[in-house]
N, C-alpha and C. Protein backbone atom coordinates (compact mmCIF):
# COMPACT_ATOMS: atom_id res chain seq x y z
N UNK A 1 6.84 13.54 1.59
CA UNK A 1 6.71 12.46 2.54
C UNK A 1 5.69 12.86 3.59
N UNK A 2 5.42 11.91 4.04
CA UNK A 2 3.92 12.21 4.79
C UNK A 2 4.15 11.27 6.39
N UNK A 3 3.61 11.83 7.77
CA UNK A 3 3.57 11.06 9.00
C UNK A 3 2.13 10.03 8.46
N UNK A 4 2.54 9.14 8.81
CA UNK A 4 0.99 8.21 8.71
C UNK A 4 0.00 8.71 9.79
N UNK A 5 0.96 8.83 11.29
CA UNK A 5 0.33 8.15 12.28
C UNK A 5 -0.23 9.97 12.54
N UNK A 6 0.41 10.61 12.04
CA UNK A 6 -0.16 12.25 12.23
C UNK A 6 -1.37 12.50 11.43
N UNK A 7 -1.29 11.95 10.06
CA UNK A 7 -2.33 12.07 8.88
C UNK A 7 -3.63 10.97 10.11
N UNK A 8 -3.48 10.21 10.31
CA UNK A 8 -4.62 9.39 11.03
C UNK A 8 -4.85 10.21 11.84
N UNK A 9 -4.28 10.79 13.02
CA UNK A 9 -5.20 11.37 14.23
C UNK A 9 -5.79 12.87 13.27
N UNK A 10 -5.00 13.04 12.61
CA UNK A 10 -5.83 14.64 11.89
C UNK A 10 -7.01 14.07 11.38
N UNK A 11 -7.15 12.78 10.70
CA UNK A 11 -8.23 12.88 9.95
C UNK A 11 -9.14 11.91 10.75
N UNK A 12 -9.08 11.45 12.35
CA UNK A 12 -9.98 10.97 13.40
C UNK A 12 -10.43 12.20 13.80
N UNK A 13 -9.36 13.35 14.60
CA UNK A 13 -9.60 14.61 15.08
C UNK A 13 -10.84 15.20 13.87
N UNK A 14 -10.40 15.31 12.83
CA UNK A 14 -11.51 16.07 11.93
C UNK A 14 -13.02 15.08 11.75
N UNK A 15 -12.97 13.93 11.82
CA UNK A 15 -14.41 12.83 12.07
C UNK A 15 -14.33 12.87 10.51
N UNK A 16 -13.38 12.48 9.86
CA UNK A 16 -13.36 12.17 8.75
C UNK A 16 -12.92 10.58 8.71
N UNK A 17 -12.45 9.81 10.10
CA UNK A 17 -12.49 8.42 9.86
C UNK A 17 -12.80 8.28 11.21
N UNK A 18 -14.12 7.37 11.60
CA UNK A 18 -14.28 7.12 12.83
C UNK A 18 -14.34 5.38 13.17
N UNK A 19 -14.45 5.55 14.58
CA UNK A 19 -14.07 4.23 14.96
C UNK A 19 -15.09 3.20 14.96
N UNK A 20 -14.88 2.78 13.64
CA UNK A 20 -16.14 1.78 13.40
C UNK A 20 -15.23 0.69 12.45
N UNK A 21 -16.18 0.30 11.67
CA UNK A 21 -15.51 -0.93 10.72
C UNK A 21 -14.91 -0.71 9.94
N UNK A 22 -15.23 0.06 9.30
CA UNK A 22 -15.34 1.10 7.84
C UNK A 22 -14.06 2.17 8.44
N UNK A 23 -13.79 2.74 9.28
CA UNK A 23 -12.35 3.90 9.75
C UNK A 23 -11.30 3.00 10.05
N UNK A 24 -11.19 1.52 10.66
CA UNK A 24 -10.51 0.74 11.18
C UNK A 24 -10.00 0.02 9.89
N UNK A 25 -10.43 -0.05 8.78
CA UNK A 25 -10.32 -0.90 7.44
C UNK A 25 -9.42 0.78 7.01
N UNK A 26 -9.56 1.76 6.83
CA UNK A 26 -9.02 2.62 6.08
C UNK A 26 -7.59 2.68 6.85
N UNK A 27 -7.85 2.86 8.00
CA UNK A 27 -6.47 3.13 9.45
C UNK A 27 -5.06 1.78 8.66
N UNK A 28 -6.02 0.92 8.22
CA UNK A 28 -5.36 -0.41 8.56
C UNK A 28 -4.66 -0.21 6.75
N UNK A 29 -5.86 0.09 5.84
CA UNK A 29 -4.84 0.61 4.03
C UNK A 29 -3.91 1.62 4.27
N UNK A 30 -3.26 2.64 5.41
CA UNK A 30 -2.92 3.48 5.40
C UNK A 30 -1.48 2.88 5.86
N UNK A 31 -1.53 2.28 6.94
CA UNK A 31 -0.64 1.54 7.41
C UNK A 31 0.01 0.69 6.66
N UNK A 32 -0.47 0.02 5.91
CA UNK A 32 -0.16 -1.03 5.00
C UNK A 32 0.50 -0.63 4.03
N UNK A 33 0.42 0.77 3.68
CA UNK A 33 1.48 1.55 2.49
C UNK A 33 2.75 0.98 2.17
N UNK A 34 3.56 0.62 1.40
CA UNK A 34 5.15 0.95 1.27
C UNK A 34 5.16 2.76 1.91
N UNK A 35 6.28 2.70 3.37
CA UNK A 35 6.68 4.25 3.36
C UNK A 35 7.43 4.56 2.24
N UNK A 36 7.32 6.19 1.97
CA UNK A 36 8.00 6.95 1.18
C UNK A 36 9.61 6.82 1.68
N UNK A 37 10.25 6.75 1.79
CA UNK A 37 12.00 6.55 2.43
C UNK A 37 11.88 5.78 3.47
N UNK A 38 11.25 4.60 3.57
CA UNK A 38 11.29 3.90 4.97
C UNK A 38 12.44 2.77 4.03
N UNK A 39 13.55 2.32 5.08
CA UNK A 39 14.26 1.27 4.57
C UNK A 39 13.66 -0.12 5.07
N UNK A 40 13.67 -0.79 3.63
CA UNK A 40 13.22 -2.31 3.65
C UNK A 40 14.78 -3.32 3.81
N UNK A 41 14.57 -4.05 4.83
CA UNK A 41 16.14 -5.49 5.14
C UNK A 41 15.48 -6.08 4.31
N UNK A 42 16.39 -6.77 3.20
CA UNK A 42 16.62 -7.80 2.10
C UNK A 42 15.83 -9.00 2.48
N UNK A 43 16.18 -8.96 3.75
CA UNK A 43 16.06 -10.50 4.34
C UNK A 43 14.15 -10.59 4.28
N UNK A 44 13.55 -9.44 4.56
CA UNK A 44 11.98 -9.38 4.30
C UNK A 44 11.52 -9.34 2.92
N UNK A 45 12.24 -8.39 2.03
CA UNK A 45 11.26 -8.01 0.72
C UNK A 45 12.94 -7.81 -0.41
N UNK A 46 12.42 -8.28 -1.46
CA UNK A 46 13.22 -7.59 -2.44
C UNK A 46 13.06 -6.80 -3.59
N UNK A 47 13.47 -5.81 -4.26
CA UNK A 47 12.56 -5.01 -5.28
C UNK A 47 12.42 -5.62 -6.50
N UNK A 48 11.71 -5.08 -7.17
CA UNK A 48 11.29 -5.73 -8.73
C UNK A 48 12.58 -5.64 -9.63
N UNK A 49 12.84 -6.78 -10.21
CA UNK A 49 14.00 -6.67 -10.92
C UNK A 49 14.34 -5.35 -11.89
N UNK A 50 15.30 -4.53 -12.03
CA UNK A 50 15.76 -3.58 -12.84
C UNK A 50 15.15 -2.40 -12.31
N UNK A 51 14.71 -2.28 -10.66
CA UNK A 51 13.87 -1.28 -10.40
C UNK A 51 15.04 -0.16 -9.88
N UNK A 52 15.27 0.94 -9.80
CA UNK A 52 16.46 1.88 -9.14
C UNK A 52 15.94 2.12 -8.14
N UNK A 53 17.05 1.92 -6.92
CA UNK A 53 16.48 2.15 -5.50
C UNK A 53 18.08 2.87 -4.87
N UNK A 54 18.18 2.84 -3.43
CA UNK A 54 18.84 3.17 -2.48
C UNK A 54 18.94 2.26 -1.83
N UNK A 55 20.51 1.63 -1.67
CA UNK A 55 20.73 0.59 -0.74
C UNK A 55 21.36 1.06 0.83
N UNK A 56 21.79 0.47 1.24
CA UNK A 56 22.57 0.11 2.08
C UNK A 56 23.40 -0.79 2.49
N UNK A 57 24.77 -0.81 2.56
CA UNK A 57 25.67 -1.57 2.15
C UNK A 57 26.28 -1.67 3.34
N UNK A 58 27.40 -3.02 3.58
CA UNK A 58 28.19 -3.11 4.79
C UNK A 58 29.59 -2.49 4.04
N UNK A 59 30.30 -1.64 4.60
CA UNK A 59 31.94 -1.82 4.33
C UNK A 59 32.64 -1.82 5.41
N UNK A 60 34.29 -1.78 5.60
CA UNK A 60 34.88 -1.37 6.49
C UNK A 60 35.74 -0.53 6.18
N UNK A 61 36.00 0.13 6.98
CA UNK A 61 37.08 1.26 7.12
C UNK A 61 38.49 0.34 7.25
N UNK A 62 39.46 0.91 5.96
CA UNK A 62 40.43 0.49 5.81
C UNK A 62 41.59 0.75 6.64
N UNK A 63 41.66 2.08 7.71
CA UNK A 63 42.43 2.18 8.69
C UNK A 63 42.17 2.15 9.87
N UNK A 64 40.87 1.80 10.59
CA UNK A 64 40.40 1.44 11.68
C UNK A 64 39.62 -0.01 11.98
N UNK A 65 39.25 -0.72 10.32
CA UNK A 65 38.54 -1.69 10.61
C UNK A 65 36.84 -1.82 11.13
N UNK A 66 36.56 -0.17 11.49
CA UNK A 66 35.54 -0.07 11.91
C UNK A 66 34.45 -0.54 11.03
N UNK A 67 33.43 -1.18 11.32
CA UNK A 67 31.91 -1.30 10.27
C UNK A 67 31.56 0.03 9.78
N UNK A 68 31.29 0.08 8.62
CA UNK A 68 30.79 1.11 8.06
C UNK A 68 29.34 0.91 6.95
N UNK A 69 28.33 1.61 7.39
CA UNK A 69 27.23 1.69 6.69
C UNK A 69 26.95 2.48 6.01
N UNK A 70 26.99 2.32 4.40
CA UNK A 70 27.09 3.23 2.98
C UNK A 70 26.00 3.21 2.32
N UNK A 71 25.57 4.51 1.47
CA UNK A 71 24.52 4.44 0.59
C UNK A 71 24.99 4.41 -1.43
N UNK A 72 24.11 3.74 -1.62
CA UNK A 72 24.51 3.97 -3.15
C UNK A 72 23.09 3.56 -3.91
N UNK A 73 22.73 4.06 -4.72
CA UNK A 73 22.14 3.66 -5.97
C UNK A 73 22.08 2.66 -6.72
N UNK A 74 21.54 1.39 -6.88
CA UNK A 74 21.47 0.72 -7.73
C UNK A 74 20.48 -0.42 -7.31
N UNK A 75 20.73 -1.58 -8.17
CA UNK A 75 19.12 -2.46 -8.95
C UNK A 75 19.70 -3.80 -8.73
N UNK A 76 18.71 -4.57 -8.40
CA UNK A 76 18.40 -5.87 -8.13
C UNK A 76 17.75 -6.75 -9.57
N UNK A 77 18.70 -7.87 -9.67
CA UNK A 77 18.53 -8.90 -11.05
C UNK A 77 18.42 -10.22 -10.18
N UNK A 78 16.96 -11.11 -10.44
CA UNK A 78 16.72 -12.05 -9.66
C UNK A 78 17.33 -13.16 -10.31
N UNK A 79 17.96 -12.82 -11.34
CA UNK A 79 19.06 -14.27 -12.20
C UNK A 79 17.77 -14.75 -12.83
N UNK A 80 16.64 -14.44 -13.19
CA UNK A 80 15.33 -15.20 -14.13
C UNK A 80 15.69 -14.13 -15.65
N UNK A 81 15.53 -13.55 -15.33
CA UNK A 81 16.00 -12.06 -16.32
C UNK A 81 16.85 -12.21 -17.72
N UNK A 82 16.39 -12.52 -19.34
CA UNK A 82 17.22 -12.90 -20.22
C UNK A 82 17.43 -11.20 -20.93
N UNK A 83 19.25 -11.02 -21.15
CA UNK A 83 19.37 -9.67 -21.97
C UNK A 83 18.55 -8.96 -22.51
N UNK A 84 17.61 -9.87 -23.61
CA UNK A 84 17.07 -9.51 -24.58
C UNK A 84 15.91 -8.56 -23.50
N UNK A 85 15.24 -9.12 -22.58
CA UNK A 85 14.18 -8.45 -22.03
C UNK A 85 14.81 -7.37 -21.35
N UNK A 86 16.04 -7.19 -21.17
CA UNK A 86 16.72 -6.25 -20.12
C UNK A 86 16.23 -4.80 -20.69
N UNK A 87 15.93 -3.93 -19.40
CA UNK A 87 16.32 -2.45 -20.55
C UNK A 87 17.55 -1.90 -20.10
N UNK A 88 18.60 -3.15 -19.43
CA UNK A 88 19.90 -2.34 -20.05
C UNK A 88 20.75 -2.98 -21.14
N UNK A 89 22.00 -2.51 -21.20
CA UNK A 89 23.10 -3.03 -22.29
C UNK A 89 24.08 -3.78 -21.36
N UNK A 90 23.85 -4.87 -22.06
CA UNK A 90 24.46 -5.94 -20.84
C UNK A 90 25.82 -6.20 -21.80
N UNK A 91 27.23 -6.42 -20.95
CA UNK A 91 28.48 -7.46 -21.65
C UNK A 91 28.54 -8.58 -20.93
N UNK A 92 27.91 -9.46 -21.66
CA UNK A 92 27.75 -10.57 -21.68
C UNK A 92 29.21 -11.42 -20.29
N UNK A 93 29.01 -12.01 -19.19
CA UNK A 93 30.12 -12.45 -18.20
C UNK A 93 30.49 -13.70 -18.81
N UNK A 94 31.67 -14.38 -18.49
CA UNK A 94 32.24 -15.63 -18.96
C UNK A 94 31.18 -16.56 -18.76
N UNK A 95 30.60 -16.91 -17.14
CA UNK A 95 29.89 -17.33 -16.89
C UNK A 95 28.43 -17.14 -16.93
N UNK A 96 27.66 -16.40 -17.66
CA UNK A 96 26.47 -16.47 -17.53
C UNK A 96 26.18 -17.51 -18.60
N UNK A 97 24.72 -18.22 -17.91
CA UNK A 97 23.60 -18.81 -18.92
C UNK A 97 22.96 -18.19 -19.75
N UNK A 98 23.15 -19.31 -21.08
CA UNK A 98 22.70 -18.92 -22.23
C UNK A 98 21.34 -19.73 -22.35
N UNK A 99 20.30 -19.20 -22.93
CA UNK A 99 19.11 -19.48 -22.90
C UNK A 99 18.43 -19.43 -24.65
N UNK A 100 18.22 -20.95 -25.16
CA UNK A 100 18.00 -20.73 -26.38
C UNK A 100 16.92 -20.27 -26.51
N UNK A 101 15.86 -20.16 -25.72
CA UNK A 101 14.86 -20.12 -26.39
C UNK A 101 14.44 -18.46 -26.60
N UNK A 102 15.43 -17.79 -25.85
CA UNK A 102 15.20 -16.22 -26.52
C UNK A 102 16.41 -15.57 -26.95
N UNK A 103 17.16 -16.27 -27.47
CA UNK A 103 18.86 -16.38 -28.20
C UNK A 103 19.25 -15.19 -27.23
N UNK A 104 19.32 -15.33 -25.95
CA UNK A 104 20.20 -14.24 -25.13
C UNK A 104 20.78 -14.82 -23.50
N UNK A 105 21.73 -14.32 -23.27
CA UNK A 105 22.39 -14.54 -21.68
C UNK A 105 21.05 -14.23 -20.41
N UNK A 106 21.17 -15.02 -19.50
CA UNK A 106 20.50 -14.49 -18.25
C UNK A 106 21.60 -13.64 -17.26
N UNK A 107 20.50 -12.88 -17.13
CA UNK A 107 21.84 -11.77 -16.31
C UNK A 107 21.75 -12.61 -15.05
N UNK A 108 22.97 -12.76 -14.39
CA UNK A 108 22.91 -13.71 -13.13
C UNK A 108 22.44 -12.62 -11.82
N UNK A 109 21.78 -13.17 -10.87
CA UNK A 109 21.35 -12.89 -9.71
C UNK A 109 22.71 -11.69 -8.75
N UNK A 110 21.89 -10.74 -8.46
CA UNK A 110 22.74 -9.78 -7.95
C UNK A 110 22.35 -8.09 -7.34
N UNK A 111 22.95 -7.51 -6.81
CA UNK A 111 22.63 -6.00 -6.91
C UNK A 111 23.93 -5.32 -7.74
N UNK A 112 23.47 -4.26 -8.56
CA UNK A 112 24.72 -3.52 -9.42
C UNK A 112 23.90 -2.49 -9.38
N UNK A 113 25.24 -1.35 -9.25
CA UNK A 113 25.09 0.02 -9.26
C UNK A 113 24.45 0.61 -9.75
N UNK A 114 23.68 1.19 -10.02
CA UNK A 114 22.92 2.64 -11.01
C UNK A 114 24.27 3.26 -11.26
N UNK A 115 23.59 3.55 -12.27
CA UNK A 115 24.59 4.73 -13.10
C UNK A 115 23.56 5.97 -13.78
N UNK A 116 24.57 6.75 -13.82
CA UNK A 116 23.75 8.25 -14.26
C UNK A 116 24.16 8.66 -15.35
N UNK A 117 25.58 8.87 -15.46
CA UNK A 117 26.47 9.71 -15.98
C UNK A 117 27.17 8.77 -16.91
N UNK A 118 27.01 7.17 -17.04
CA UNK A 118 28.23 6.65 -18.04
C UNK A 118 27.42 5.17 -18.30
N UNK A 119 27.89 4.48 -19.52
CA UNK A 119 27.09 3.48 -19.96
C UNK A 119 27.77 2.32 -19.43
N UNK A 120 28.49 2.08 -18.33
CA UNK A 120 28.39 0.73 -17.60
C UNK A 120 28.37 0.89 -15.90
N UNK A 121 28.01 -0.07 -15.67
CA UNK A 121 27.52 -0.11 -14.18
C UNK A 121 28.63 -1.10 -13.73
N UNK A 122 28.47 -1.36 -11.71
CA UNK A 122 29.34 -2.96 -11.41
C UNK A 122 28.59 -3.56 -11.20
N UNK A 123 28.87 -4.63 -10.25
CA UNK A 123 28.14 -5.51 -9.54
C UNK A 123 28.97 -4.70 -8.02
N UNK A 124 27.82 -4.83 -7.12
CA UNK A 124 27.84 -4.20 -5.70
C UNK A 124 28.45 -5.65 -4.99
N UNK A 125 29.50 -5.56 -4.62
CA UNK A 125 30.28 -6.70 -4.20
C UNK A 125 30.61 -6.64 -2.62
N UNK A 126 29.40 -5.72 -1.69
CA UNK A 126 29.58 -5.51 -0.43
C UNK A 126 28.12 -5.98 -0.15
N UNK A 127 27.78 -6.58 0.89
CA UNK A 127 27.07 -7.35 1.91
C UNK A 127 25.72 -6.03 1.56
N UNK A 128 24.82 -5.99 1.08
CA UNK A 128 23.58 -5.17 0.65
C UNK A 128 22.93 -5.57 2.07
N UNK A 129 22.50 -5.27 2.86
CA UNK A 129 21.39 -5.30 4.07
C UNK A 129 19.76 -4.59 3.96
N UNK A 130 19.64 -3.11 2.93
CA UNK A 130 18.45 -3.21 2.86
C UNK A 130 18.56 -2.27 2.22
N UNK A 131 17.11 -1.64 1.54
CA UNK A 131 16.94 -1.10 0.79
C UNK A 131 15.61 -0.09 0.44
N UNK A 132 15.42 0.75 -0.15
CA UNK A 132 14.42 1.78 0.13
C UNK A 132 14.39 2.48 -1.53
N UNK A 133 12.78 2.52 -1.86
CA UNK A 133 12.36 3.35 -3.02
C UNK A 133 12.97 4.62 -3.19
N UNK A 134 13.07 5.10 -4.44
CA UNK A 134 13.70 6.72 -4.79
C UNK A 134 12.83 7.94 -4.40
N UNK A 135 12.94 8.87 -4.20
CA UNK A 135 12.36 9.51 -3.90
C UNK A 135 11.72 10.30 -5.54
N UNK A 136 10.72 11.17 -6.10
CA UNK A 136 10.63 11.63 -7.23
C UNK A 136 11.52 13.16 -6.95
N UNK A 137 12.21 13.32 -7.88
CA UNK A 137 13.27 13.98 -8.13
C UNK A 137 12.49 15.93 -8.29
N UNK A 138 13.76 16.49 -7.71
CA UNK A 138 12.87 17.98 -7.74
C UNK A 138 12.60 18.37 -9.28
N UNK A 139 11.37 19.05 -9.31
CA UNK A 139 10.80 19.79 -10.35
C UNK A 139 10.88 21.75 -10.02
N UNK A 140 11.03 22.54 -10.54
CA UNK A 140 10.72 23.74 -10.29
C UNK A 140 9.19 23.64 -10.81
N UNK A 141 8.50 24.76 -9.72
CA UNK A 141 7.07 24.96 -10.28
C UNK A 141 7.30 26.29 -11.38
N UNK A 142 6.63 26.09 -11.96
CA UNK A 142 6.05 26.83 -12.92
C UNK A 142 5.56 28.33 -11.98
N UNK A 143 6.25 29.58 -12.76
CA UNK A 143 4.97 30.52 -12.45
C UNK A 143 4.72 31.22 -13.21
């Protein structure tokens, strides 16, 4: 993960982007990035269907009532989405639409869990507020 606003003054400080048209256009692609772990609210952006991310969820605490803000793993289905194109293994819900023209169910509109470890997922049935890309997972280097 990287400071934007540190990477900019290092690379003004070094006169590797100066203040002209041309440094102000680069300042401005730099900014414009998706951050690496910056959390995105639902209510602005949503991710690409079947993409694995990090949410953030509303719950409450069952013996105080207090709000509680949770993380979990899982993927966004914009309800356009037919099985057949899915790359997961869908069981088919009572209610989903059936769509002849690619003989398969549309997965209905939702966020559901990632899974790692086992071949079914849920549906995330708590208030999702926002959400943020994965990070790429550790590698050992080579020596």
């Amino acid at each position: 993960m990287i400071d934007e606003k540190k990477l900019i003054d290092e690379l003004k400080q070094s006169g590797m982007i100066a203040d002209n048209e041309y440094g102000n256009a680069l300042i401005d692609m730099i900014n414009s990035q998706s951050k690496i772990g910056g959390w995105i609210p639902c209510s602005k952006k949503l991710p690409e269907n079947e993409t694995e991310v990090e949410i953030t969820y509303i719950s409450k605490s069952y013996k105080t009532g207090e709000t509680l803000y949770m993380t979990a793993r899982a993927f966004y289905e914009d309800g356009t989405l037919p099985t057949e194109k899915s790359i997961c293994i869908w069981n088919e819900g009572d209610n989903w639409e059936y769509d002849e023209n690619t003989d398969s169910y549309i997965i209905p509109e939702g966020w559901f869990e990632g899974v790692s470890f086992s071949e079914e997922f849920g549906i995330v049935d708590m208030p999702v507020i926002a959400w943020r890309y994965l990070t790429e997972p550790y590698q050992p280097q080579a020596i």
